[in-house]
N, C-alpha and C. Protein backbone atom coordinates (compact mmCIF):
# COMPACT_ATOMS: atom_id res chain seq x y z
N UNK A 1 -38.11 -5.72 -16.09
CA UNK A 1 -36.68 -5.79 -15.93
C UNK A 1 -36.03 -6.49 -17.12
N UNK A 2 -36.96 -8.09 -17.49
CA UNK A 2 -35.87 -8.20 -18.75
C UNK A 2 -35.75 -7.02 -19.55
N UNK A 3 -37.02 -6.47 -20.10
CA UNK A 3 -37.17 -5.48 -21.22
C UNK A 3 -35.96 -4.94 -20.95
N UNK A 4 -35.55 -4.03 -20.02
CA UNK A 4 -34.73 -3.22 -19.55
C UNK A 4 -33.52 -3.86 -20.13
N UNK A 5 -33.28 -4.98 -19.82
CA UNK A 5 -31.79 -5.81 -19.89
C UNK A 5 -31.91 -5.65 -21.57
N UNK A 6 -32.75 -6.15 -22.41
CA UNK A 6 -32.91 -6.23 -23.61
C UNK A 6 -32.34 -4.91 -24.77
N UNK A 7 -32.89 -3.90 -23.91
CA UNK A 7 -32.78 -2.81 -24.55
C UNK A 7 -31.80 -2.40 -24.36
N UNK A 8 -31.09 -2.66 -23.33
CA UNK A 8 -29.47 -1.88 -22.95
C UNK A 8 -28.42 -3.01 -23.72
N UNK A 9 -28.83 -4.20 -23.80
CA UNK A 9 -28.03 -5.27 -24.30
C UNK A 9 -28.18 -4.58 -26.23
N UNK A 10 -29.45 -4.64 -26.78
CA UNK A 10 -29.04 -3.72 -28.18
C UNK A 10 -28.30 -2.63 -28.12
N UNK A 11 -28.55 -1.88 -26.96
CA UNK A 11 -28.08 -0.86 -27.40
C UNK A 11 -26.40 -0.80 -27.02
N UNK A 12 -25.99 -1.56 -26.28
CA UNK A 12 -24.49 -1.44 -26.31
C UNK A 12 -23.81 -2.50 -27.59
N UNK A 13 -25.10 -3.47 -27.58
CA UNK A 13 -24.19 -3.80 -28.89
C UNK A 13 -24.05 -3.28 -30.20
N UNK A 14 -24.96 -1.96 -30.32
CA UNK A 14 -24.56 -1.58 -31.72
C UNK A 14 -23.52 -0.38 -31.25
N UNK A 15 -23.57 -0.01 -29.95
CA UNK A 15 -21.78 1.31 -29.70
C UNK A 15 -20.96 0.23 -29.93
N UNK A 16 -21.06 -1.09 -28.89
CA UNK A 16 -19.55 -1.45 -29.58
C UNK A 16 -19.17 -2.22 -30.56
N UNK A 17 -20.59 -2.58 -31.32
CA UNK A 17 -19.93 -3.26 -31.98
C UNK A 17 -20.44 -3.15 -33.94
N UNK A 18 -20.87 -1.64 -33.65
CA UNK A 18 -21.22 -1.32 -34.86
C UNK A 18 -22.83 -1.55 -35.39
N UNK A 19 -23.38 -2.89 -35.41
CA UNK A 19 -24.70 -3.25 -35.70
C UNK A 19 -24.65 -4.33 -35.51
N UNK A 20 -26.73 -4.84 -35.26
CA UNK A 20 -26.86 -5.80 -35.16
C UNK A 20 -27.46 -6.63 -36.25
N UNK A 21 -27.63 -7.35 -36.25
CA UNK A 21 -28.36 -8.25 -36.47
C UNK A 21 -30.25 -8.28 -36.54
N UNK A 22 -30.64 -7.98 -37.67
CA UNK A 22 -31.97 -8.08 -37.52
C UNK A 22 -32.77 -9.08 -38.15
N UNK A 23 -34.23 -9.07 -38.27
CA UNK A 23 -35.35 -9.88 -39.21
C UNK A 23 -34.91 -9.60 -40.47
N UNK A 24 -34.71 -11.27 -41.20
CA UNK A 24 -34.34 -10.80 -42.63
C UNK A 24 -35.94 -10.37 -43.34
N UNK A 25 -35.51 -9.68 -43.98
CA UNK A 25 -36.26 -8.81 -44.99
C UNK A 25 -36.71 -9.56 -46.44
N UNK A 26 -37.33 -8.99 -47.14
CA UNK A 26 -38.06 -9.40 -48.31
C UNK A 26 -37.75 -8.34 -49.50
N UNK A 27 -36.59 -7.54 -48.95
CA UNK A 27 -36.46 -6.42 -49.95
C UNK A 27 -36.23 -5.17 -49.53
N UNK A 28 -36.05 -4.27 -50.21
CA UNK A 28 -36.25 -2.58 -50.01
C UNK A 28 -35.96 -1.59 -51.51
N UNK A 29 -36.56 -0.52 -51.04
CA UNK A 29 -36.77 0.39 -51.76
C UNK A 29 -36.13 1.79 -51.60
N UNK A 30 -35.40 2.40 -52.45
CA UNK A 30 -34.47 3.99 -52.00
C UNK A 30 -35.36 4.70 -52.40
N UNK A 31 -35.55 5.58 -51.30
CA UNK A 31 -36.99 6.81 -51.68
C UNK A 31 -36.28 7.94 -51.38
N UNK A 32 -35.78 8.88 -52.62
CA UNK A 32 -35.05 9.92 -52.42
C UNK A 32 -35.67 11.00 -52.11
N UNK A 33 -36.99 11.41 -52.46
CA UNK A 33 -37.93 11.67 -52.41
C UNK A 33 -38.49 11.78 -50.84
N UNK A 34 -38.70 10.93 -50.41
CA UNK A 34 -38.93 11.13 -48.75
C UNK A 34 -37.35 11.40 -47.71
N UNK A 35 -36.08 10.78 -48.35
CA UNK A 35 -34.90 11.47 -47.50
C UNK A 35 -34.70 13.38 -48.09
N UNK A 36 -35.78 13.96 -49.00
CA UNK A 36 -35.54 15.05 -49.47
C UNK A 36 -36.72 16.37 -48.23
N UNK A 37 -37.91 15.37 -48.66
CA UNK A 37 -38.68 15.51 -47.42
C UNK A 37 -38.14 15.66 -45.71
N UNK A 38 -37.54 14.67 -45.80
CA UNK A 38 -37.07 14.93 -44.08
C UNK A 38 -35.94 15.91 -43.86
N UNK A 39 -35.09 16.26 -44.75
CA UNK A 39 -33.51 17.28 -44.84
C UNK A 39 -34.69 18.50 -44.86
N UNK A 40 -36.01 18.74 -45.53
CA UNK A 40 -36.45 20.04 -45.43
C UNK A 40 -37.23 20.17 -44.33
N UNK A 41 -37.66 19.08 -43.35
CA UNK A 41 -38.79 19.19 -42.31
C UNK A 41 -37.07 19.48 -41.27
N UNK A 42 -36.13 19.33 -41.44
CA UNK A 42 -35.08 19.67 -40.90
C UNK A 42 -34.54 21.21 -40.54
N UNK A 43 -34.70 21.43 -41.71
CA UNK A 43 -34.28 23.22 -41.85
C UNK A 43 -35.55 23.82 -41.48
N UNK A 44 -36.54 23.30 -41.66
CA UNK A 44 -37.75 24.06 -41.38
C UNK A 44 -37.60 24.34 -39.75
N UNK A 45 -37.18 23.04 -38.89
CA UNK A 45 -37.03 23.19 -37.74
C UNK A 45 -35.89 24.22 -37.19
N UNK A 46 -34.83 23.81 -37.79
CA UNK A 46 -33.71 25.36 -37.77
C UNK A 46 -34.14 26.24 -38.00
N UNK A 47 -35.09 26.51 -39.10
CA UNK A 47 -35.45 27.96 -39.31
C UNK A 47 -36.23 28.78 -37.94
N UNK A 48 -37.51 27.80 -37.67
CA UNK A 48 -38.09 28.25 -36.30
C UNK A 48 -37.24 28.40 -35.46
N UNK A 49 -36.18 27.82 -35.17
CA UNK A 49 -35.15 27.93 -33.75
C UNK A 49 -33.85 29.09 -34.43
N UNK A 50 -34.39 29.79 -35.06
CA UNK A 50 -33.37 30.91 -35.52
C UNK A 50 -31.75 30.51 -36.34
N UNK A 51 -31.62 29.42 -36.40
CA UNK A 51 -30.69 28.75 -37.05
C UNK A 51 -30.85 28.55 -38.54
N UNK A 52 -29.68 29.07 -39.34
CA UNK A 52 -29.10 28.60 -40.39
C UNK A 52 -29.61 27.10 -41.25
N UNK A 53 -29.96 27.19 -42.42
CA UNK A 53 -30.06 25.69 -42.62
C UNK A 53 -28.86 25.05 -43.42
N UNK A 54 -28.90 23.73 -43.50
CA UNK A 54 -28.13 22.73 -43.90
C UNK A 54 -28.22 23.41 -45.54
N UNK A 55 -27.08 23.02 -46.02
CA UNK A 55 -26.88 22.75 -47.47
C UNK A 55 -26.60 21.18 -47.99
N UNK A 56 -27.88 20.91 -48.93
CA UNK A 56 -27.85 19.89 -49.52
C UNK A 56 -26.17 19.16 -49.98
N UNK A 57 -26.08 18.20 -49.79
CA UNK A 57 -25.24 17.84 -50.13
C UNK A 57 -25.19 16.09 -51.08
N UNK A 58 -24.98 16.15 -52.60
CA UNK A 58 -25.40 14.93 -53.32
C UNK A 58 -23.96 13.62 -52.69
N UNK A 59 -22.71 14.37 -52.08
CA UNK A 59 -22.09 13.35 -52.45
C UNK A 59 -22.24 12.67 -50.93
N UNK A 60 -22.37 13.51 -49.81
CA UNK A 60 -22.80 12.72 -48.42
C UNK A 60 -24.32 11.87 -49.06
N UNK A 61 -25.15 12.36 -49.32
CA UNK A 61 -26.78 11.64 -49.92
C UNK A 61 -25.72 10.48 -50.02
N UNK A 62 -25.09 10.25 -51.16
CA UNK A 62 -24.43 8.73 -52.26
C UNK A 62 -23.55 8.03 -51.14
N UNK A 63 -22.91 8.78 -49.97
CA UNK A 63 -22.35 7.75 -49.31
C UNK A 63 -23.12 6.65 -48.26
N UNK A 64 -24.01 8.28 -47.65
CA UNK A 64 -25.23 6.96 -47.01
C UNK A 64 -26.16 6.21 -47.49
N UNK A 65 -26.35 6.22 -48.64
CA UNK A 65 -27.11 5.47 -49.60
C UNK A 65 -26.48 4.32 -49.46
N UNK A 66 -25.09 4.72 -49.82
CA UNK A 66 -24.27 3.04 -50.04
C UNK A 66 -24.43 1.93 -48.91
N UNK A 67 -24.40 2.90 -47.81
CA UNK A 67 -24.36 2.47 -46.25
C UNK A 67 -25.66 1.38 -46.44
N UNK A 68 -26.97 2.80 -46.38
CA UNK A 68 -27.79 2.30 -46.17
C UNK A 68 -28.25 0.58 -46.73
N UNK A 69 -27.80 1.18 -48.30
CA UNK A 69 -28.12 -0.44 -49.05
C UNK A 69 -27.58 -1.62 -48.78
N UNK A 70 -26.00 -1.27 -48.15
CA UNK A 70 -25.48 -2.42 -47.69
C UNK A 70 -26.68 -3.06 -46.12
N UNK A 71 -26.74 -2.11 -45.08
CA UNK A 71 -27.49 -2.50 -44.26
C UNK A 71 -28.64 -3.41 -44.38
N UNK A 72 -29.48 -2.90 -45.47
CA UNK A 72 -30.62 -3.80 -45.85
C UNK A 72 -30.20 -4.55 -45.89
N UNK A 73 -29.43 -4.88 -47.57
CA UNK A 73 -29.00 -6.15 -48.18
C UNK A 73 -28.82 -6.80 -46.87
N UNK A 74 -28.03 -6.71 -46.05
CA UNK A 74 -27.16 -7.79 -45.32
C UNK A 74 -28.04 -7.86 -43.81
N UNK A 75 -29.57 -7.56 -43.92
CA UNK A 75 -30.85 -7.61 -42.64
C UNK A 75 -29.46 -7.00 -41.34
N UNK A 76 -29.52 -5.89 -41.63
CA UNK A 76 -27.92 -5.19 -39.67
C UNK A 76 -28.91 -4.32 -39.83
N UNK A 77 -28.85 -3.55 -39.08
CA UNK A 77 -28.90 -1.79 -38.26
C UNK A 77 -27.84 -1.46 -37.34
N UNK A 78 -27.64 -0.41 -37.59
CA UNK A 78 -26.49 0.14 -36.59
C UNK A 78 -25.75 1.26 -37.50
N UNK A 79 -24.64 1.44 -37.47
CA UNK A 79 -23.47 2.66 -37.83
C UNK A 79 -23.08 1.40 -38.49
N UNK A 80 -22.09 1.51 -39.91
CA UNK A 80 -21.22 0.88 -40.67
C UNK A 80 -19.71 0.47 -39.54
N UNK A 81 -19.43 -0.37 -39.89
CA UNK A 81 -18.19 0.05 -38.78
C UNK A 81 -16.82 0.40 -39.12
N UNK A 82 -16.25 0.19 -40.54
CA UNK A 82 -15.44 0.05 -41.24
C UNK A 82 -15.56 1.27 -42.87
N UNK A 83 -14.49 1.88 -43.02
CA UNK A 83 -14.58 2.46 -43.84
C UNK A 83 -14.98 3.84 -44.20
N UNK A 84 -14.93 4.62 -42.86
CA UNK A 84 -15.66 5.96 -42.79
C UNK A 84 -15.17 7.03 -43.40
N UNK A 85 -15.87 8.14 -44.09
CA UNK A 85 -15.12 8.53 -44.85
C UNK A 85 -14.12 9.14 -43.73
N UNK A 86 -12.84 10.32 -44.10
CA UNK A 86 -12.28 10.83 -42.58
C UNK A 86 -13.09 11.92 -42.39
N UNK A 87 -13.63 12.51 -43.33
CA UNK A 87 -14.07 13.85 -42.84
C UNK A 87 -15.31 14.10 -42.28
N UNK A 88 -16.45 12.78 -42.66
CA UNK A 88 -17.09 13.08 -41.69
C UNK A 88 -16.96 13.32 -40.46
N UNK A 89 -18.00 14.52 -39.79
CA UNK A 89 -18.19 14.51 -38.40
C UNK A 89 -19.49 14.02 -37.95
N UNK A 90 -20.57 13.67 -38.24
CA UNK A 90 -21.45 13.40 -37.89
C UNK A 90 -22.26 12.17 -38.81
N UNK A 91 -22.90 10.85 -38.63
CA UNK A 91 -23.44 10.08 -38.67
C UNK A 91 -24.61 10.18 -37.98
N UNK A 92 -26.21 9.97 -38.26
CA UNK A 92 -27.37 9.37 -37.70
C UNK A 92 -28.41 8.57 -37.98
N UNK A 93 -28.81 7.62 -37.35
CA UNK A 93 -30.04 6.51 -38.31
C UNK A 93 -31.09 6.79 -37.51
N UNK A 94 -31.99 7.02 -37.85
CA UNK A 94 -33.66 6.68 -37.52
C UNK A 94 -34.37 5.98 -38.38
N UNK A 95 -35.29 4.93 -37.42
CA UNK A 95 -35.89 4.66 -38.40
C UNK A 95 -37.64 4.12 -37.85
N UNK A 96 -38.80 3.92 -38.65
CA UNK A 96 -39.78 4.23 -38.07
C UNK A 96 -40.93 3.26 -38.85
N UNK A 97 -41.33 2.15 -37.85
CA UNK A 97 -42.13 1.10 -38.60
C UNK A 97 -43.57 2.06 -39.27
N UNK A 98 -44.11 1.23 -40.56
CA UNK A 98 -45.39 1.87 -41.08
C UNK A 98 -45.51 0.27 -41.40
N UNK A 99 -47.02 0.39 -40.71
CA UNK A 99 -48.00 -1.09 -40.71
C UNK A 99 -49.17 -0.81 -41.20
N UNK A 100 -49.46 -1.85 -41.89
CA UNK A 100 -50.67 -1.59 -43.39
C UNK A 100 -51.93 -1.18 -42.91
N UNK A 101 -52.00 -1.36 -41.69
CA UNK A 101 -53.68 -0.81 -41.45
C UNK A 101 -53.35 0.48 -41.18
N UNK A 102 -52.66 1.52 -40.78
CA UNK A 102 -52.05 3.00 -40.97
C UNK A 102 -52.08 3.54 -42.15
N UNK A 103 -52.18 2.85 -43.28
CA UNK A 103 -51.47 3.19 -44.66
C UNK A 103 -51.84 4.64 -44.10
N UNK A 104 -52.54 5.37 -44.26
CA UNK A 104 -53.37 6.44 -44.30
C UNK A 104 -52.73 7.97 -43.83
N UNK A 105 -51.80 7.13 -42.64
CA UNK A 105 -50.71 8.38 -42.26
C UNK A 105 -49.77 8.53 -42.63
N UNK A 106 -49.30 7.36 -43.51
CA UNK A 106 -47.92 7.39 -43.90
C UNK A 106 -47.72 8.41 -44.59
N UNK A 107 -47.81 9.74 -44.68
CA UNK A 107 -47.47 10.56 -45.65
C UNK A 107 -46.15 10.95 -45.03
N UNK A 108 -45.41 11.58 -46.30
CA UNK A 108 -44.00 12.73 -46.39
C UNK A 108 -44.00 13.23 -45.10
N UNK A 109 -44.71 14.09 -44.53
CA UNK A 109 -44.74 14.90 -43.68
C UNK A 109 -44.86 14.22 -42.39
N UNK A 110 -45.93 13.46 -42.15
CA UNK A 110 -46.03 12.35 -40.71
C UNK A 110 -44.86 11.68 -40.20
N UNK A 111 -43.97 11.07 -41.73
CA UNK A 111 -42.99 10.43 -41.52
C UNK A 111 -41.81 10.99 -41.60
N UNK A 112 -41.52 12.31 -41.72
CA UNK A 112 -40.54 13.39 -41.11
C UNK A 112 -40.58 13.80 -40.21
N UNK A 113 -41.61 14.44 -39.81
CA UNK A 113 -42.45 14.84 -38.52
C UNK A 113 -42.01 14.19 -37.48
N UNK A 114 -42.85 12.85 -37.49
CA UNK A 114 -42.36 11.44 -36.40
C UNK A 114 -40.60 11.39 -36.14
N UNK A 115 -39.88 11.10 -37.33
CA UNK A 115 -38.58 10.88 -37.48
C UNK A 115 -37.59 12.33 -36.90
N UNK A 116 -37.96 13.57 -37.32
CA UNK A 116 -37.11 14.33 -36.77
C UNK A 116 -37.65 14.42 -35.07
N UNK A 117 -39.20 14.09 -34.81
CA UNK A 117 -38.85 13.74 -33.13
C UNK A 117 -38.17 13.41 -32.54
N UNK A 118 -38.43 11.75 -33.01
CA UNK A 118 -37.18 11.21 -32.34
C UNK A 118 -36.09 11.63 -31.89
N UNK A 119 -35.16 12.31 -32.85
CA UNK A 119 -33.90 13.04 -33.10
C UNK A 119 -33.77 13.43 -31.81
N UNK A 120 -34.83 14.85 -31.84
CA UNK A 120 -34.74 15.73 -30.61
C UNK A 120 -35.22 15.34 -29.41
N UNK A 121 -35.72 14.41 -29.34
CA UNK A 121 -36.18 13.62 -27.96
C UNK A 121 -35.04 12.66 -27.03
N UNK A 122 -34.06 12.72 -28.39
CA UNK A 122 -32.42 11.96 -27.65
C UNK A 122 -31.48 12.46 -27.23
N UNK A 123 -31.27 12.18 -26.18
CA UNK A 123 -29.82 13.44 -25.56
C UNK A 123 -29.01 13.11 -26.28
N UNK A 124 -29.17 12.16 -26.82
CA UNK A 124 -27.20 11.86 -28.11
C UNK A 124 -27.61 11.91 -29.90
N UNK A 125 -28.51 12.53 -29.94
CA UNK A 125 -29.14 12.94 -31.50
C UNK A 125 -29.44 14.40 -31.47
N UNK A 126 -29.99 15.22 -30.31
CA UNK A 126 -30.91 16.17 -30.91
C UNK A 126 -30.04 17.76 -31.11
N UNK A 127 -28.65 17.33 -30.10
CA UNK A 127 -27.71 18.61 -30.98
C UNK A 127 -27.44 18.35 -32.05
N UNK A 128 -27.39 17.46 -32.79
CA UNK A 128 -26.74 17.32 -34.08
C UNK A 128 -27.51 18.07 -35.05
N UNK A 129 -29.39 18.27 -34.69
CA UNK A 129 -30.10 18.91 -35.24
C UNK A 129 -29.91 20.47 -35.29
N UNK A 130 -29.74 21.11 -33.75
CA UNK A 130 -29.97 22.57 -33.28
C UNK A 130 -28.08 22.87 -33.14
N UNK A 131 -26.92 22.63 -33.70
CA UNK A 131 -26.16 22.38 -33.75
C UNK A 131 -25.85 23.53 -34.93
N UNK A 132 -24.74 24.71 -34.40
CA UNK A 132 -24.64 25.99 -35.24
C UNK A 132 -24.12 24.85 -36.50
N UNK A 133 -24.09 26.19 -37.69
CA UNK A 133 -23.36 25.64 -39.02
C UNK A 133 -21.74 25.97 -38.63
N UNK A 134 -21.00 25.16 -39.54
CA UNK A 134 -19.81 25.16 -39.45
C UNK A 134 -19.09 26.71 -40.22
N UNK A 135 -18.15 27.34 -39.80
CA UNK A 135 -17.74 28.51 -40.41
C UNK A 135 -16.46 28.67 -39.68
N UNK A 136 -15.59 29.60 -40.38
CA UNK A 136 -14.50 30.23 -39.61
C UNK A 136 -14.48 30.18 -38.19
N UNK A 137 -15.64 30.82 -37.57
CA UNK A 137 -15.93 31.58 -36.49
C UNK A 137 -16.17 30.33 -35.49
N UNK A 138 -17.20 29.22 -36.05
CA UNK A 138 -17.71 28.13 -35.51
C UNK A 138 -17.18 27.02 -35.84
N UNK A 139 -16.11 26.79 -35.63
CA UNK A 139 -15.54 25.39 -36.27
C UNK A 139 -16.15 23.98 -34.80
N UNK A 140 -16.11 24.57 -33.74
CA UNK A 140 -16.68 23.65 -32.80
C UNK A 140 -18.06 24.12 -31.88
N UNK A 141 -18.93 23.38 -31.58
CA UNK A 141 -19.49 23.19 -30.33
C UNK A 141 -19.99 23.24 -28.93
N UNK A 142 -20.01 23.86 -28.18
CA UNK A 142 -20.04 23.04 -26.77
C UNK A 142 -21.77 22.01 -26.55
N UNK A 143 -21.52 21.22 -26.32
CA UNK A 143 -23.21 20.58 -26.54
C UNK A 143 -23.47 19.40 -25.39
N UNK A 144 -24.31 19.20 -25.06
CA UNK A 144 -24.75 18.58 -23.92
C UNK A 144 -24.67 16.85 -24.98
N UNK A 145 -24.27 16.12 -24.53
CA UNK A 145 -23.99 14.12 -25.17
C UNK A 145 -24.36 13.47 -24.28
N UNK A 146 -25.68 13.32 -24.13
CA UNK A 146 -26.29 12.22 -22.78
C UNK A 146 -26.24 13.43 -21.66
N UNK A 147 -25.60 13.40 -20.51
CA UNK A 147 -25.20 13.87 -19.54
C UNK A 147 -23.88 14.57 -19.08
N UNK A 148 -23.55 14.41 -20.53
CA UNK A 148 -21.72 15.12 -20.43
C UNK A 148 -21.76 16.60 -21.29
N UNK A 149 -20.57 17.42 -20.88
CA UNK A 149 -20.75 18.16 -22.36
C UNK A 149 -19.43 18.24 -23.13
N UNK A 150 -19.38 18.49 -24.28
CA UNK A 150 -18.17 17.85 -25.11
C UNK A 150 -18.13 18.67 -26.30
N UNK A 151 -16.47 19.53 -26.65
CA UNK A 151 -17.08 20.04 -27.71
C UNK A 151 -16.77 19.04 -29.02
N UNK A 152 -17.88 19.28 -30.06
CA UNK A 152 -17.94 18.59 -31.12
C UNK A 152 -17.99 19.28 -32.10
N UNK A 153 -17.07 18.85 -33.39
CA UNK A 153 -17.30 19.91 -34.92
C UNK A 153 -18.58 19.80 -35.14
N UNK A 154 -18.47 21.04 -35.70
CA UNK A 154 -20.11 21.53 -36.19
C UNK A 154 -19.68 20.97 -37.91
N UNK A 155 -20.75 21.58 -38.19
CA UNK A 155 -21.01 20.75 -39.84
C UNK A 155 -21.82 22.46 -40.63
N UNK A 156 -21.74 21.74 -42.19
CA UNK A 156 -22.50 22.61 -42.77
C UNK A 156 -23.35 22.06 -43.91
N UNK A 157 -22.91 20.59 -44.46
CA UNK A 157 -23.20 19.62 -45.18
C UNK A 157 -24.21 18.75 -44.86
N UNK A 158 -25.12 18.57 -45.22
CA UNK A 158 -26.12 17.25 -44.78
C UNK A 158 -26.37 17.06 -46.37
N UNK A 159 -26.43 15.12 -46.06
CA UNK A 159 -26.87 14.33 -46.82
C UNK A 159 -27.56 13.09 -46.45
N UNK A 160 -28.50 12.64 -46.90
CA UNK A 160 -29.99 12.09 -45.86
C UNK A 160 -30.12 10.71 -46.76
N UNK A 161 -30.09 9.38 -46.73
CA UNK A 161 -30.78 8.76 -47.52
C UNK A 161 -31.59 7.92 -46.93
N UNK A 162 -32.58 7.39 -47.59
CA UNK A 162 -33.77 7.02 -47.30
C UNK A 162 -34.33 5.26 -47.98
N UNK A 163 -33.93 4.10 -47.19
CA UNK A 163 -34.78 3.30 -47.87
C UNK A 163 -35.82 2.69 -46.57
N UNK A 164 -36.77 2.32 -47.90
CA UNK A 164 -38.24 1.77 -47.19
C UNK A 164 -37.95 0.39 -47.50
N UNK A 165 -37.85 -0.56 -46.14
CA UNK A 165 -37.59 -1.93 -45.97
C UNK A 165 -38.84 -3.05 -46.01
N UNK A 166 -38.96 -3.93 -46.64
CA UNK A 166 -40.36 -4.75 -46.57
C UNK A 166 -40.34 -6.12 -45.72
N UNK A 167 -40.71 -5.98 -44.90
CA UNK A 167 -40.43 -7.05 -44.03
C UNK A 167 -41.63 -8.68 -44.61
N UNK A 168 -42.68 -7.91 -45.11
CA UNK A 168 -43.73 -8.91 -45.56
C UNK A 168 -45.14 -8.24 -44.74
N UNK A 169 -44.71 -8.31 -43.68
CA UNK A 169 -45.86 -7.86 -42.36
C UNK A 169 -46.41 -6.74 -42.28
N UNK A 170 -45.07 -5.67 -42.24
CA UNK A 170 -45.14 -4.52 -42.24
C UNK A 170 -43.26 -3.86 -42.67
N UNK A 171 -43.43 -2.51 -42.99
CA UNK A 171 -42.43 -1.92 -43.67
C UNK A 171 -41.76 -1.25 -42.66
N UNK A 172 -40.26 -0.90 -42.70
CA UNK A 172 -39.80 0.45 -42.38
C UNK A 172 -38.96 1.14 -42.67
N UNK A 173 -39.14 2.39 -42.62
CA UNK A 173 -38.54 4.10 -43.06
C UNK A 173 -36.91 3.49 -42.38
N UNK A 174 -36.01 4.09 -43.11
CA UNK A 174 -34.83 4.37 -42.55
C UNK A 174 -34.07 5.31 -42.95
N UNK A 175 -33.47 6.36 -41.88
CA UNK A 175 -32.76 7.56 -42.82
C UNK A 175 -31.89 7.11 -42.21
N UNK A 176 -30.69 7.42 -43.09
CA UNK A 176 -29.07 7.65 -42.96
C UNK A 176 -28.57 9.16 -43.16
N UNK A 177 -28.56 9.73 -41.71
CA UNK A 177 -27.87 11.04 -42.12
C UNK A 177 -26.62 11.40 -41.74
N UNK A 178 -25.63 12.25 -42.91
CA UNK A 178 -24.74 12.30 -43.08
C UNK A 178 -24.22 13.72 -42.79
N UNK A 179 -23.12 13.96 -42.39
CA UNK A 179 -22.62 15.62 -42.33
C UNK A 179 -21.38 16.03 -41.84
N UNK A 180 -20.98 17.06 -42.57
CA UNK A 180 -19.67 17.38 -42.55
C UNK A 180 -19.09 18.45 -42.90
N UNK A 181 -18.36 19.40 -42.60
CA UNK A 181 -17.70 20.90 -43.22
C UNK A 181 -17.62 21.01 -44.51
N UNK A 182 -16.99 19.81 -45.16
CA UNK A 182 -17.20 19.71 -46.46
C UNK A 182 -18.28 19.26 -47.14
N UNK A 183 -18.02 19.63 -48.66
CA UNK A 183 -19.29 19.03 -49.26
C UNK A 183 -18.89 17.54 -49.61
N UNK A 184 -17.43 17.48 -49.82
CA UNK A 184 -16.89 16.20 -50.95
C UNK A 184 -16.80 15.52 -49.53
N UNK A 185 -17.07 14.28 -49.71
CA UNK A 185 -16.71 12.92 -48.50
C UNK A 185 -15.18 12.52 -48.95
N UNK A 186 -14.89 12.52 -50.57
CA UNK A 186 -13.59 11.41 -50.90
C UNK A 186 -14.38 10.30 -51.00
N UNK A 187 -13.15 9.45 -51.58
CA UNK A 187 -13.60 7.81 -52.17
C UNK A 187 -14.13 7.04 -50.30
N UNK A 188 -14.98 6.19 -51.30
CA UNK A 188 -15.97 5.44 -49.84
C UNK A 188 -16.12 4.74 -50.78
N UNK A 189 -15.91 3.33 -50.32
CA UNK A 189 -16.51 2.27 -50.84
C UNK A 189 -17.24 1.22 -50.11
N UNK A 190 -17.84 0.57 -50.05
CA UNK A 190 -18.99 -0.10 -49.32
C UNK A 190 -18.88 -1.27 -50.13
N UNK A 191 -18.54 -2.69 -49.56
CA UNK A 191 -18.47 -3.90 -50.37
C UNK A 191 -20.10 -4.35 -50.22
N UNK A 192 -21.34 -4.12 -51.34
CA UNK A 192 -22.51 -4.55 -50.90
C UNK A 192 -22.62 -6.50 -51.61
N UNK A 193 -23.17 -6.75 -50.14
CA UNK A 193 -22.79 -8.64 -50.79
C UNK A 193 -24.98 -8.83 -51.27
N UNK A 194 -24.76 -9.26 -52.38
CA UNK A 194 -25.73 -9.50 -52.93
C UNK A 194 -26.58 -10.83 -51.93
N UNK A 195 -28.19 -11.01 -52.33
CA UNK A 195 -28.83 -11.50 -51.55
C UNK A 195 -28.61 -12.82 -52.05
């Protein structure tokens, strides 16, 4: 029962209140390279489910990057709370501990693999995955959100970034994914406060 209390207590505090508070860190690393990896273990999954894939997008990548780095820097998780671009429609974070006696699985693929699970294993993540592309025809939605259904803009833009956090102990993966009708976000600025 605490557990229970614990987990519902994070988890409403990062809906309302943006992010929390975590273990400060020892650092991190932007691996564009593995957020490039997971945007294609992405489409790969659209492709099997007869869906359209995402088009890369560099300037969503640079906004959640910014996100992301601020997050580290400042030891939070959660959604930014301030400053969004307007046009996004869609925001998502996963993220996925790798502990040194594993080294062995950590590959590209395990850690996309693992990470786009997640996604689809959440009633409030996994349309965002199987979620038509945005077009004339499809500008909205209808999609199941937990237990409700709601329509939501579709997207055609994804941009993914990726840092690997060092806690000392053990590390973890974090993607920031980004998406939107457009390709351009507009000015975003992210005040990152140095360590």
């Amino acid at each position: 029962m605490k557990n229970l209390i614990l987990v519902s207590f994070l988890f409403l505090s990062t809906v309302l209140f943006g992010q929390i508070k975590i273990e400060k860190n020892k650092g991190y690393k932007v691996d564009k390279s593995l957020a490039l990896s997971f945007f294609k273990t992405i489409n790969e999954y659209r492709k099997k489910e007869g869906l359209a894939p995402y088009i890369w997008s560099e300037d969503w990548y640079n906004s959640s990057l910014q996100t992301s780095e601020y997050l580290a820097t400042n030891s939070l998780w959660g959604h930014y709370g301030e400053g969004y671009p307007k046009n996004m429609k869609t925001e998502m974070i996963v993220g996925m501990v790798l502990l040194p006696k594993n080294e062995f699985l950590h590959t590209q693929k395990f850690v996309s693999d693992s990470c786009l699970n997640q996604f689809l294993n959440s009633p409030y993540h996994s349309f965002h995955i199987t979620m038509n592309l945005y077009s004339e025809k499809s500008k909205t939605q209808n999609v199941l959100f937990g237990q409700s259904y709601f329509d939501l803009p579709c997207s055609k833009y994804l941009g993914i970034s990726c840092v690997v956090i060092d806690y000392g102990h053990y590390k973890e993966v974090q993607f920031m994914y980004r998406a939107s009708s457009d390709n351009f976000c507009g000015k975003f600025v992210t005040t990152i406060k140095t360590k």
